[in-house]
C-alpha atoms as a PDB file:
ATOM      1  CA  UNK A   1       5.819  15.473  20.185  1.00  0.00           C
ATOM      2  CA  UNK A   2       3.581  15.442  23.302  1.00  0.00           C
ATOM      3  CA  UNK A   3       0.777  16.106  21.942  1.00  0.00           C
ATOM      4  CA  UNK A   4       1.227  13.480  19.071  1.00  0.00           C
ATOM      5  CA  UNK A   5       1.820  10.912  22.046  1.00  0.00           C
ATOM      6  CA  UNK A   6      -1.845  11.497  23.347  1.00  0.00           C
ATOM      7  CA  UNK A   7      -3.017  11.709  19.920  1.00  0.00           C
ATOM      8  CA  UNK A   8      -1.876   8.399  19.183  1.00  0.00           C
ATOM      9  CA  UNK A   9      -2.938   6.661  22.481  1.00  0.00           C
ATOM     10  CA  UNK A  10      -6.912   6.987  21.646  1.00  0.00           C
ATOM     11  CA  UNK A  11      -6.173   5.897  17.989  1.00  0.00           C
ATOM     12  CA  UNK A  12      -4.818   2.311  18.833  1.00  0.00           C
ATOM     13  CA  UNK A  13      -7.116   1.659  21.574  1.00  0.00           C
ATOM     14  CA  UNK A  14     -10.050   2.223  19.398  1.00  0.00           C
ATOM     15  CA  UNK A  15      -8.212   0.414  16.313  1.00  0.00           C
ATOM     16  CA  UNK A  16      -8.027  -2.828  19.261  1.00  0.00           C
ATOM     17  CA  UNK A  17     -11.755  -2.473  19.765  1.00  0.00           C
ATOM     18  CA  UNK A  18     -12.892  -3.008  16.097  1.00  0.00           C
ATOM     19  CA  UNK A  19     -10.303  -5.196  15.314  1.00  0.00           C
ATOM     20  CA  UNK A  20     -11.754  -7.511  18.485  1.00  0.00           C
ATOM     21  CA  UNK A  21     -14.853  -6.852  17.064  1.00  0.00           C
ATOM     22  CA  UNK A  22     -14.314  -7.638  13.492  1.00  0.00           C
ATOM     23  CA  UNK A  23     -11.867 -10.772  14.736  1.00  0.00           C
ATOM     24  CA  UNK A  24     -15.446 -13.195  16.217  1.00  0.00           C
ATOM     25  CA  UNK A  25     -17.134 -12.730  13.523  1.00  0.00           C
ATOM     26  CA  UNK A  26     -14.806 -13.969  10.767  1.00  0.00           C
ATOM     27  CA  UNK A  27     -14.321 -16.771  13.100  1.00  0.00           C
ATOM     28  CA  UNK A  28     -17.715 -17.563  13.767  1.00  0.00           C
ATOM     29  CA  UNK A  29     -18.531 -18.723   9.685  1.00  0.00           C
ATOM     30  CA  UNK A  30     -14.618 -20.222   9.177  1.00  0.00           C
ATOM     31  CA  UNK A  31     -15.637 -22.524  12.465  1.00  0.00           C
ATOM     32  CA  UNK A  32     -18.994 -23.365  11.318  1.00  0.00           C
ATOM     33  CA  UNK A  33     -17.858 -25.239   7.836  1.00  0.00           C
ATOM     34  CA  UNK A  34     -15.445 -27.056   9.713  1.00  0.00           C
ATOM     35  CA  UNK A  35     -15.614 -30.169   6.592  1.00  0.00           C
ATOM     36  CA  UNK A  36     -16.259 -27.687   3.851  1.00  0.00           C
ATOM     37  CA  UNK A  37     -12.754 -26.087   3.950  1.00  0.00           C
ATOM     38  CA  UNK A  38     -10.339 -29.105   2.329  1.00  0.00           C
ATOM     39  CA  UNK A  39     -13.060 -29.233  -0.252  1.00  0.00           C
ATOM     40  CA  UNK A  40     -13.120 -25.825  -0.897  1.00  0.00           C
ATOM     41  CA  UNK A  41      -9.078 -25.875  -0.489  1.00  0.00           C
ATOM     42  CA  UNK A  42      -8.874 -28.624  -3.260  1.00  0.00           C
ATOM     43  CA  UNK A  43     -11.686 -27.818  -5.932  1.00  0.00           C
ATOM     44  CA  UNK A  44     -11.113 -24.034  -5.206  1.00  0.00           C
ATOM     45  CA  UNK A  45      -7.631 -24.257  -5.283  1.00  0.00           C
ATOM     46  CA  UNK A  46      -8.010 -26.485  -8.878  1.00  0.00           C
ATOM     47  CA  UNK A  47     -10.422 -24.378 -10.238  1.00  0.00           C
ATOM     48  CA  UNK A  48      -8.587 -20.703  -8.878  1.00  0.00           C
ATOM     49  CA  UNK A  49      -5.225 -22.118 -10.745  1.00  0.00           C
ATOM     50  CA  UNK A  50      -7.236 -22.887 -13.830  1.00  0.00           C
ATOM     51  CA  UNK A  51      -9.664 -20.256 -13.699  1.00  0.00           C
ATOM     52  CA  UNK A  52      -7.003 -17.023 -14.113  1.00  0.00           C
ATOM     53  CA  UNK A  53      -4.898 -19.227 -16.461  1.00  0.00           C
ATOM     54  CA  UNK A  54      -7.181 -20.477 -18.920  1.00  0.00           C
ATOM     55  CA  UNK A  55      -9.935 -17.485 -18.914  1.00  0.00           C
ATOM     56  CA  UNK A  56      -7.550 -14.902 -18.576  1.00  0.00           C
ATOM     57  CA  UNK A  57      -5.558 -15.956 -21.631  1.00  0.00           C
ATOM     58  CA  UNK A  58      -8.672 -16.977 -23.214  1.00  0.00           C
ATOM     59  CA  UNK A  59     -10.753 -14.188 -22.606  1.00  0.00           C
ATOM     60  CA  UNK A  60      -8.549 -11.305 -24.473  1.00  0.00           C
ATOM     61  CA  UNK A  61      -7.589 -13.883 -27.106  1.00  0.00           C
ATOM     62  CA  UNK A  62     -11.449 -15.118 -27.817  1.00  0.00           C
ATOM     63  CA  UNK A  63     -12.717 -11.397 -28.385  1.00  0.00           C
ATOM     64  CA  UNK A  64      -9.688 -10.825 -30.639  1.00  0.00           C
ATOM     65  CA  UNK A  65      -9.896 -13.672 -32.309  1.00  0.00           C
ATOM     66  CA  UNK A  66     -13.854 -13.799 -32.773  1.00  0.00           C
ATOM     67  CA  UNK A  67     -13.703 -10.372 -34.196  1.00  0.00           C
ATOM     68  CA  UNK A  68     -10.865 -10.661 -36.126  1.00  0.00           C
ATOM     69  CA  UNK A  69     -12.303 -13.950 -37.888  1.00  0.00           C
ATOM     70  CA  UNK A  70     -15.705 -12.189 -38.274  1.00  0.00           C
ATOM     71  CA  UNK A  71     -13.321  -9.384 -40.345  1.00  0.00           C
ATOM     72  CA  UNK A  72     -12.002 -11.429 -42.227  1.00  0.00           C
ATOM     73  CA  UNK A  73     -14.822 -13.450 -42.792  1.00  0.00           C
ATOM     74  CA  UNK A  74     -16.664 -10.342 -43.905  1.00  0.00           C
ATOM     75  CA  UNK A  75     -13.753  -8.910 -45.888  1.00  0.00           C
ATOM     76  CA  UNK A  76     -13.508 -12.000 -47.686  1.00  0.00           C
ATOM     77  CA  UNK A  77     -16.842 -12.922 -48.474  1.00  0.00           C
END
């Protein structure tokens, strides 16, 4: 158990440094589009709630679809 104590002490202090690190420079480009955000909250948050809906259900249905038309198309004709 010692030893884990010790162990463990380097670990977090090193975890703090890069998380300091990594912490300015996310905040740097969030604070430099300071008007850009409620656009991007509004138009990205229209087209992220239609995007997965209507592509996801479209995508797997269009391939199906398209391919099972063309089949029957071609079985038919």
């Amino acid at each position: 158990r010692p030893s884990d104590a010790p162990s463990a002490s380097p670990i977090p202090s090193a975890d703090s440094t890069t998380q300091s690190q990594t912490f300015p420079r996310p905040q740097a480009p969030s604070q430099h589009p300071p008007s850009p955000p409620k656009r991007c909250l509004s138009y990205g948050g229209i087209s992220q709630l239609r995007v997965p809906e209507e592509p996801a259900a479209e995508e797997p249905a269009s391939p199906e679809e398209s391919s099972g038309l063309s089949l029957l198309h071609q079985e038919s004709k």
